[in-house]
Protein backbone atom coordinates (compact mmCIF):
# COMPACT_ATOMS: atom_id res chain seq x y z
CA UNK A 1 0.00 0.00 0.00
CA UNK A 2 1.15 3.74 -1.01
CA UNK A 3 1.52 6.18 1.85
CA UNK A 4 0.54 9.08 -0.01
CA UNK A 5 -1.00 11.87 2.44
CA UNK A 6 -3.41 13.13 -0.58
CA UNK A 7 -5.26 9.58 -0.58
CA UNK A 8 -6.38 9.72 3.10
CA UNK A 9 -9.00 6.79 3.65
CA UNK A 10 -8.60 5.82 -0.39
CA UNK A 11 -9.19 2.15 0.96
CA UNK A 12 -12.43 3.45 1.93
CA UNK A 13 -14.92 5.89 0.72
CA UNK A 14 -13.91 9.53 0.88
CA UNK A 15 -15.37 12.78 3.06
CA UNK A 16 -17.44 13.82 -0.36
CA UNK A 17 -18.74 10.63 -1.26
CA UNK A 18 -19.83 10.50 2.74
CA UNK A 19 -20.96 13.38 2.02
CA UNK A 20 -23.25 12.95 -1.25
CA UNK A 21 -24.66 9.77 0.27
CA UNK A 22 -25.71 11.39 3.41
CA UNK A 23 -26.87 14.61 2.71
CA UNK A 24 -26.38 18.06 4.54
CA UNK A 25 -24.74 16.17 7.91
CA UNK A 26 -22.68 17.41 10.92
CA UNK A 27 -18.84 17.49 10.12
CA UNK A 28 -18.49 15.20 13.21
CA UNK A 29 -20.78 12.64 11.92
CA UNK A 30 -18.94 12.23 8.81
CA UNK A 31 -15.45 11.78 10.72
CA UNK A 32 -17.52 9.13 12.99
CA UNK A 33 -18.70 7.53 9.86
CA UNK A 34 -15.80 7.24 7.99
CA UNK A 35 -14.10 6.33 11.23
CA UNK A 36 -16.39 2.89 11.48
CA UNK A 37 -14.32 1.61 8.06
CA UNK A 38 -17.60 0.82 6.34
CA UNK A 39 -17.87 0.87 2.66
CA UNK A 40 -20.40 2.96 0.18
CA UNK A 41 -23.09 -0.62 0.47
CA UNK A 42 -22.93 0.10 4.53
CA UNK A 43 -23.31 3.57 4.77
CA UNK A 44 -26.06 3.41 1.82
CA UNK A 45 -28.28 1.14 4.02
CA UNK A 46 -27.62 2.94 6.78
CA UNK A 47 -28.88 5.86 4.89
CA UNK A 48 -32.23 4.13 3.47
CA UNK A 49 -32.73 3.12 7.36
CA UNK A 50 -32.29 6.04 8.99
CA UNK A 51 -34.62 7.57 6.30
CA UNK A 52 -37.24 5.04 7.10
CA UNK A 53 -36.60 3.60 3.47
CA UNK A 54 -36.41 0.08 5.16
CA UNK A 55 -39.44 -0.51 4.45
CA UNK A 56 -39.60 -0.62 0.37
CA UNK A 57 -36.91 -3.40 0.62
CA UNK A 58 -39.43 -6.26 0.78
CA UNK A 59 -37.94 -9.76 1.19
CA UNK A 60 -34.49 -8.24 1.59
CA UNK A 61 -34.84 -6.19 4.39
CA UNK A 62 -32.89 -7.49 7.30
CA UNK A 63 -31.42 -6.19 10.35
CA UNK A 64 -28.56 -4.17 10.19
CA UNK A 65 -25.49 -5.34 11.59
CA UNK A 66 -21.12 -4.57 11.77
CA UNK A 67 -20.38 -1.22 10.37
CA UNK A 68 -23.91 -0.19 9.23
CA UNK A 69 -25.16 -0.39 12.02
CA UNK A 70 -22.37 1.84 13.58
CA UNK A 71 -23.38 4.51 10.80
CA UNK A 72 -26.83 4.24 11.80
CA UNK A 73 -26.43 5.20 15.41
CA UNK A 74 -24.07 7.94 14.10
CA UNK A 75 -26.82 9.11 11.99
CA UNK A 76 -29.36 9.34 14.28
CA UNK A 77 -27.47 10.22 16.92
CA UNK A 78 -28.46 14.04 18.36
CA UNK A 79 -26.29 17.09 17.55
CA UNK A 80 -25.63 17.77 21.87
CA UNK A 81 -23.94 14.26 21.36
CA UNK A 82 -21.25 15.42 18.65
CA UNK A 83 -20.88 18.45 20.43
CA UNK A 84 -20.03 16.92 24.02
CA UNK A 85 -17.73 13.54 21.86
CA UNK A 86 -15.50 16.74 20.20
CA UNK A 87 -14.26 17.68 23.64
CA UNK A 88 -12.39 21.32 24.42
């Protein structure tokens, strides 16, 4: 693996495509997210859940689990909570 500084997290999905999956959300939240080492499929059920998309999955829908689940609570999670987790 290359340690080049200008491919932070390129095993993983970037800070924009965080971004463009999850909307207009706290810089903190992305951080947390990207800090769970999920991939795009995680994060994008994550997304449908937390959007209460679950439900037009059918047959398929099925708890989530591992790293989506991480990005679920992180999406849900209350704005007081990044505020007191980002410390002085």
């Amino acid at each position: 693996m290359i340690n080049d500084p200008n491919q932070e997290g390129a095993s993983g999905p970037s800070h924009d495509e965080v971004r463009h999956l999850c909307g207009d959300i706290a810089d903190w939240k992305v951080t947390a997210i990207l800090a769970t080492g999920a991939d795009l499929d995680d994060i994008g059920a994550a997304v449908a859940w937390a959007a209460g998309e679950d439900d037009v999955m059918g047959e398929e829908r099925r708890p989530l689990s591992g790293s989506a689940a991480a990005v679920y609570d992180i999406l849900i999670a209350d704005e007081e909570y990044g505020d007191e987790d980002r410390g002085p």
